[in-house]
C-alpha atoms as a PDB file:
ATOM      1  CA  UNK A   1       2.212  10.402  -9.489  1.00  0.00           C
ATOM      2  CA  UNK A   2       1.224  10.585  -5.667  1.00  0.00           C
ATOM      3  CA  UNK A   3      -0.642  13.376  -3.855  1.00  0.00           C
ATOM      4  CA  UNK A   4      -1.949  14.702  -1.600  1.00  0.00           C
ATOM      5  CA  UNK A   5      -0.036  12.850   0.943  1.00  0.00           C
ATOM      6  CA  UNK A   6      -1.224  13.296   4.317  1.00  0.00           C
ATOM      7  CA  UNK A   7      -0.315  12.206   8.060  1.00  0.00           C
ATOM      8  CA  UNK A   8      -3.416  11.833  10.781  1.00  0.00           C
ATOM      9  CA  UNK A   9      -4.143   9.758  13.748  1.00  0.00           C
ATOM     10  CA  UNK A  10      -7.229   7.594  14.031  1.00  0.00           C
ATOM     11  CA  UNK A  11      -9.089   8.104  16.945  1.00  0.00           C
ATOM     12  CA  UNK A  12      -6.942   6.090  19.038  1.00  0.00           C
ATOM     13  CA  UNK A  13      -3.916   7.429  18.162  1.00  0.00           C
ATOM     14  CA  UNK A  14      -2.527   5.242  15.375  1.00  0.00           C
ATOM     15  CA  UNK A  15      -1.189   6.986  12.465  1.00  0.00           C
ATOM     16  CA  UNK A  16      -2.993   6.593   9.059  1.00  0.00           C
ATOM     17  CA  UNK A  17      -1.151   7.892   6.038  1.00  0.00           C
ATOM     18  CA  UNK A  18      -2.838   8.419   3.470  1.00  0.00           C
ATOM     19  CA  UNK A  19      -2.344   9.517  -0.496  1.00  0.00           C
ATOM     20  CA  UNK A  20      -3.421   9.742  -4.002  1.00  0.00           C
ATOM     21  CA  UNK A  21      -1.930   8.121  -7.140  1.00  0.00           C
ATOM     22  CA  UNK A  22      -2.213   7.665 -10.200  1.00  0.00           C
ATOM     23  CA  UNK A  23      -2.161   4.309 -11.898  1.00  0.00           C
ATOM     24  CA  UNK A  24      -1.897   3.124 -15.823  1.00  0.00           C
ATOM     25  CA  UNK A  25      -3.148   0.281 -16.905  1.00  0.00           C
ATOM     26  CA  UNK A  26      -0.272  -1.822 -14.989  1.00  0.00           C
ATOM     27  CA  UNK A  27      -1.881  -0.714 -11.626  1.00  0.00           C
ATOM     28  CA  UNK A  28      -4.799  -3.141  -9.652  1.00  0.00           C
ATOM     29  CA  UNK A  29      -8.012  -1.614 -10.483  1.00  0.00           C
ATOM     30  CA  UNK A  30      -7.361  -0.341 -13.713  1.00  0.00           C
ATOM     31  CA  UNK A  31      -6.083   3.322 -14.564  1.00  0.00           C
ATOM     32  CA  UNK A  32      -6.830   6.504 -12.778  1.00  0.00           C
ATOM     33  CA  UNK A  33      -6.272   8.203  -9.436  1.00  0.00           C
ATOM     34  CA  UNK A  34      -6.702   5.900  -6.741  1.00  0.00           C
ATOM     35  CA  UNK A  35      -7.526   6.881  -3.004  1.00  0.00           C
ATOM     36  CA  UNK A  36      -4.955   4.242  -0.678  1.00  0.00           C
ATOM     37  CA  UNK A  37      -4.068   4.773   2.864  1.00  0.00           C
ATOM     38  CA  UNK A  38      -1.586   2.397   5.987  1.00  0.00           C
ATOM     39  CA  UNK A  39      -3.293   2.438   9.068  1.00  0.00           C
ATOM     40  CA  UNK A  40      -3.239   0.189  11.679  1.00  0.00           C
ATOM     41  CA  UNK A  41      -6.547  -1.988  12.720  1.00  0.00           C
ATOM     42  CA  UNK A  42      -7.595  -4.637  14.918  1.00  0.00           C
ATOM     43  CA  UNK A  43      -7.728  -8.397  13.069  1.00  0.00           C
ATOM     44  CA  UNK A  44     -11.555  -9.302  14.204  1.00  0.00           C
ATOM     45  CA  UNK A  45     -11.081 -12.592  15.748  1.00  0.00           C
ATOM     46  CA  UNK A  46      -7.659 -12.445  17.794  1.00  0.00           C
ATOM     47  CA  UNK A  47      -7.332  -8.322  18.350  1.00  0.00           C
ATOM     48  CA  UNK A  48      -3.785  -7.964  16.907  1.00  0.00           C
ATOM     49  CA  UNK A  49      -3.224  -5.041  15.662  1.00  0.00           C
ATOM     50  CA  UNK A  50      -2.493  -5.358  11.983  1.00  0.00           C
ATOM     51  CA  UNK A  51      -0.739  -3.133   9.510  1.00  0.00           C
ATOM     52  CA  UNK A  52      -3.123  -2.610   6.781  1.00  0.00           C
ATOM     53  CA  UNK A  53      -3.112  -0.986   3.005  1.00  0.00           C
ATOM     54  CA  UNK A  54      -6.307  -0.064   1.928  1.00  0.00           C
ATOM     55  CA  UNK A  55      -7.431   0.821  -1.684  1.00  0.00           C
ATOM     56  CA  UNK A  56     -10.657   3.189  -0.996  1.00  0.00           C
ATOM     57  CA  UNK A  57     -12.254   1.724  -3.954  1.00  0.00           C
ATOM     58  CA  UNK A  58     -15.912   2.842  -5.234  1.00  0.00           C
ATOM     59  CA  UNK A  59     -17.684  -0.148  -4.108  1.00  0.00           C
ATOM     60  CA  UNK A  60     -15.747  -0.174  -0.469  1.00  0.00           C
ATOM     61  CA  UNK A  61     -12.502  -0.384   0.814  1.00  0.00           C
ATOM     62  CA  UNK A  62     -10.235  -3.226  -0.177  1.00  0.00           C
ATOM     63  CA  UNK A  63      -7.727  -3.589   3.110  1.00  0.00           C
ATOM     64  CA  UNK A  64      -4.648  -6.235   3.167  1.00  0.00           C
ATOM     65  CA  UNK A  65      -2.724  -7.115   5.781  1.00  0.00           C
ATOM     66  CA  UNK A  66      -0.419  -8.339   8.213  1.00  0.00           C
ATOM     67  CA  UNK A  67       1.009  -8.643  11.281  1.00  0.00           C
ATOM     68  CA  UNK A  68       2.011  -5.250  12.693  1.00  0.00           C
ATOM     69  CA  UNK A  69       5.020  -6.198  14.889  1.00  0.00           C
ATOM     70  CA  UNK A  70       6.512  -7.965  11.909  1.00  0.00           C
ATOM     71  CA  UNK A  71       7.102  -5.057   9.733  1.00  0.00           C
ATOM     72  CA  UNK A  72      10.193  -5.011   9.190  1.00  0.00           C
ATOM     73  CA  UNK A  73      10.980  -2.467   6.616  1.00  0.00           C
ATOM     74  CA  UNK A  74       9.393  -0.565   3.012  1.00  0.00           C
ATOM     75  CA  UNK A  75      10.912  -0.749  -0.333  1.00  0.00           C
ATOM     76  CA  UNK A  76      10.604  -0.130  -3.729  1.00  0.00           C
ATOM     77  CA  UNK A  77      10.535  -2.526  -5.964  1.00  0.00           C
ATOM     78  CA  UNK A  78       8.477  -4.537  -9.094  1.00  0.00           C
ATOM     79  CA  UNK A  79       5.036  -4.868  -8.865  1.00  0.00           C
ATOM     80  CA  UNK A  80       3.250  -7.729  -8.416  1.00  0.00           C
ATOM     81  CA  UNK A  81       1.237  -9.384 -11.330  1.00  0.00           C
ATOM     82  CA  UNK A  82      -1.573 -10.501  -8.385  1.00  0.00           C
ATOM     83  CA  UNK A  83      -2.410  -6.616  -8.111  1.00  0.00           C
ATOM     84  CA  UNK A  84      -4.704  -7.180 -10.923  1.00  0.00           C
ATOM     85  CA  UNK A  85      -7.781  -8.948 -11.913  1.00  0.00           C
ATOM     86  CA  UNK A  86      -7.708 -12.346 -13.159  1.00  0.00           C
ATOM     87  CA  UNK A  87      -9.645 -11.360 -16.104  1.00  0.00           C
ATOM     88  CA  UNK A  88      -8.087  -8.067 -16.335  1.00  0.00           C
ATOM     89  CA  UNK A  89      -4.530  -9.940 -16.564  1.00  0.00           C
ATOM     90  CA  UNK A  90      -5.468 -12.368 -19.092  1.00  0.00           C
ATOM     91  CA  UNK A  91      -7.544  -9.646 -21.522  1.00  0.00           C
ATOM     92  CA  UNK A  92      -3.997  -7.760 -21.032  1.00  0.00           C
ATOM     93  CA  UNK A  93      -2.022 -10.397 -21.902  1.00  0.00           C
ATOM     94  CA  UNK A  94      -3.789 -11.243 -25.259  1.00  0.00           C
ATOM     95  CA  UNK A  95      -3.410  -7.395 -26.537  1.00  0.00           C
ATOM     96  CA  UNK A  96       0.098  -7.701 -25.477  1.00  0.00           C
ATOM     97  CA  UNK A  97       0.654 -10.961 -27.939  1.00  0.00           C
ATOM     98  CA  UNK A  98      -1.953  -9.937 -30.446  1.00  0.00           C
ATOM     99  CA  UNK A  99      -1.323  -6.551 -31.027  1.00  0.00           C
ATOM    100  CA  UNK A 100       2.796  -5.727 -30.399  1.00  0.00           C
ATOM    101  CA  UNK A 101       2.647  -1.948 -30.754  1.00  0.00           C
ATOM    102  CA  UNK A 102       0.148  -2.202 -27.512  1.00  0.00           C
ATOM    103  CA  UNK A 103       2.806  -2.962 -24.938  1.00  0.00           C
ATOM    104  CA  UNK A 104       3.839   0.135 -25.049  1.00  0.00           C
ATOM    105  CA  UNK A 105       0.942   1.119 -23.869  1.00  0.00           C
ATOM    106  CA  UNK A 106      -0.352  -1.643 -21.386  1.00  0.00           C
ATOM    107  CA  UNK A 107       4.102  -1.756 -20.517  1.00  0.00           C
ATOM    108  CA  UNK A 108       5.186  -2.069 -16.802  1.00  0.00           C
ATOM    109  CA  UNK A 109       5.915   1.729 -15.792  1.00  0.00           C
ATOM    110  CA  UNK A 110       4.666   1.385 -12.206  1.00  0.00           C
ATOM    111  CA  UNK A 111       6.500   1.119  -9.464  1.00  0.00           C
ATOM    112  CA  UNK A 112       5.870  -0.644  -6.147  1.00  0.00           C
ATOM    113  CA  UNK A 113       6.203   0.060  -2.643  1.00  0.00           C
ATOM    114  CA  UNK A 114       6.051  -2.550  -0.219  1.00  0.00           C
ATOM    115  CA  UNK A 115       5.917  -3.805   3.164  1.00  0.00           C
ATOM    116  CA  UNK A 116       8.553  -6.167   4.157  1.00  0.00           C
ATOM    117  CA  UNK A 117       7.572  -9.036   7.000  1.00  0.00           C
ATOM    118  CA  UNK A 118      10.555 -11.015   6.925  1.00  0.00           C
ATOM    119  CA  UNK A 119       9.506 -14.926   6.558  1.00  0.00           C
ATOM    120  CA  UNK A 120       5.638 -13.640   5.990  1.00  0.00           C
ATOM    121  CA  UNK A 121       7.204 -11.786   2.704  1.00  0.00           C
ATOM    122  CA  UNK A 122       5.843  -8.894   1.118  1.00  0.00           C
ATOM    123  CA  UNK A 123       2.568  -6.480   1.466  1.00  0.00           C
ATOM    124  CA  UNK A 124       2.252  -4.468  -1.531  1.00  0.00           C
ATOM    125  CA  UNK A 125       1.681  -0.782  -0.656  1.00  0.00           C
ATOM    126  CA  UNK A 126       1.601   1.525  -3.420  1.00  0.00           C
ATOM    127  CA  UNK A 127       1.267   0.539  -7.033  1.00  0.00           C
ATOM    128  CA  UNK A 128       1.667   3.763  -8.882  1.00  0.00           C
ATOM    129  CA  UNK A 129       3.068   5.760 -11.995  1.00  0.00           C
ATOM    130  CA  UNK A 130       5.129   7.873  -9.633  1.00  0.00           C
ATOM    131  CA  UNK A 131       8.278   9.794  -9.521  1.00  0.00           C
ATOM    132  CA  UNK A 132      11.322   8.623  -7.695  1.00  0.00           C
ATOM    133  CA  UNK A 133      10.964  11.650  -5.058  1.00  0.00           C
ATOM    134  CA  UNK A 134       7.575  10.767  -4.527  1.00  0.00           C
ATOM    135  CA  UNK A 135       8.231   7.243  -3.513  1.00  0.00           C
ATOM    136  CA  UNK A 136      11.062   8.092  -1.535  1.00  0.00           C
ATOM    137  CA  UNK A 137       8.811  10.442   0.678  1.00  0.00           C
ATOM    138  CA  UNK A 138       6.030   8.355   1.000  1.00  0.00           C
ATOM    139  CA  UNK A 139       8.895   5.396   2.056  1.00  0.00           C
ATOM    140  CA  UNK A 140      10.267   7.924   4.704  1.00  0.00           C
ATOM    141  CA  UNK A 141       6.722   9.003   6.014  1.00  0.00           C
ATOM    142  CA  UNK A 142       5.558   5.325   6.077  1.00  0.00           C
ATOM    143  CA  UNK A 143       9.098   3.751   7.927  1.00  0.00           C
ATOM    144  CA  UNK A 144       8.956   7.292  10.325  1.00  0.00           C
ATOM    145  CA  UNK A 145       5.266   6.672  11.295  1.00  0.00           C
ATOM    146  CA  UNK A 146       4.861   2.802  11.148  1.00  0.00           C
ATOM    147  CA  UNK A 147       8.135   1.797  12.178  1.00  0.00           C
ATOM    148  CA  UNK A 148      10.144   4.333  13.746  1.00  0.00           C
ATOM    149  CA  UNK A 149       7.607   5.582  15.988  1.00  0.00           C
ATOM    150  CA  UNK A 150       6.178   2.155  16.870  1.00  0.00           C
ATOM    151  CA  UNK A 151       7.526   1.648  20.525  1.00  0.00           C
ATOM    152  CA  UNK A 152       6.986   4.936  21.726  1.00  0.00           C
ATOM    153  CA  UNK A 153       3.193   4.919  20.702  1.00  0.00           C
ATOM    154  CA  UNK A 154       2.621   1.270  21.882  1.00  0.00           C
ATOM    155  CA  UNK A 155       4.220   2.429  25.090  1.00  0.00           C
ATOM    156  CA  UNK A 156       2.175   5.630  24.933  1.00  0.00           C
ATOM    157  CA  UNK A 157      -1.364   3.664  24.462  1.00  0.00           C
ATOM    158  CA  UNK A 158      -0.869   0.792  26.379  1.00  0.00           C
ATOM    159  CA  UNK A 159      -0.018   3.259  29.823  1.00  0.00           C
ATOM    160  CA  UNK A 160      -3.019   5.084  28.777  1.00  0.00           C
ATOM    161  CA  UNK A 161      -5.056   1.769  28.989  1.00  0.00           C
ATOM    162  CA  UNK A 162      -3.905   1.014  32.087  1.00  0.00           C
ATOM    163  CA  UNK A 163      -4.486   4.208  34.039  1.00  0.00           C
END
């Protein structure tokens, strides 16, 4: 499930969206509603501007990114095993062969929604329990605000910069 999806601008005028969902025990950081968020930020040592996802996680937030002129595109698609703990993956794993009636419960019902960056491959996004329709509105917000708006607000901030 996703909620409480939202559409801001930092304070320089870079769009953050962010969202709720809800994970199972499939999803990186164990079950529960998780706080995530896209926004773009500077990478500390060059000053590209980098697409990020960000788990707001209790201890801090947990940001991964790339590139922000190579995003090329969001889908939906498997999840990624990495998501998770080592430990968590391994302790989930043994239940699985162990105890058979438990992959039902520990079974792969997320969905993932990810970043494509051509040759740099994929940047996992979302990692949720969620409906179809959710996805597909968080996909359209993302591509609308990362994507199809990205020319017009680099053209936007960089004038402003050089007033």
């Amino acid at each position: 499930m996703i909620r409480d999806l939202t559409l801001k601008e930092d304070e320089a005028g870079f769009p953050i969206v962010a969202w709720t969902e809800l994970r199972g025990f499939s999803g990186g950081g164990g079950p529960g509603a998780t706080a995530m968020e896209c926004r773009i930020g500077k990478e500390p040592l060059s000053g590209a501007l980098m697409f990020l996802s960000r788990r707001l996680a209790p201890e801090g937030a947990i940001d991964d990114g790339k590139l922000w002129h190579g995003l090329q595109g969001f889908s939906i698609g498997a999840p990624h095993a990495r998501s998770r703990a080592r430990l968590e993956q391994e302790l989930i794993e043994y239940l699985k062969r162990k105890f058979p009636s438990v992959r039902i419960v520990f079974g792969e019902t997320a969905v993932a929604l990810q970043a494509g960056f051509g040759r740099e491959g994929l940047l996992e996004v979302s990692h949720s329990e969620a409906a179809a329709a959710d996805l597909d509105h968080l996909l359209v917000l993302l591509t609308q605000s990362f994507i199809g708006g990205r020319e017009d607000l680099m053209n936007r901030l960089c004038k402003e910069a050089y007033r």
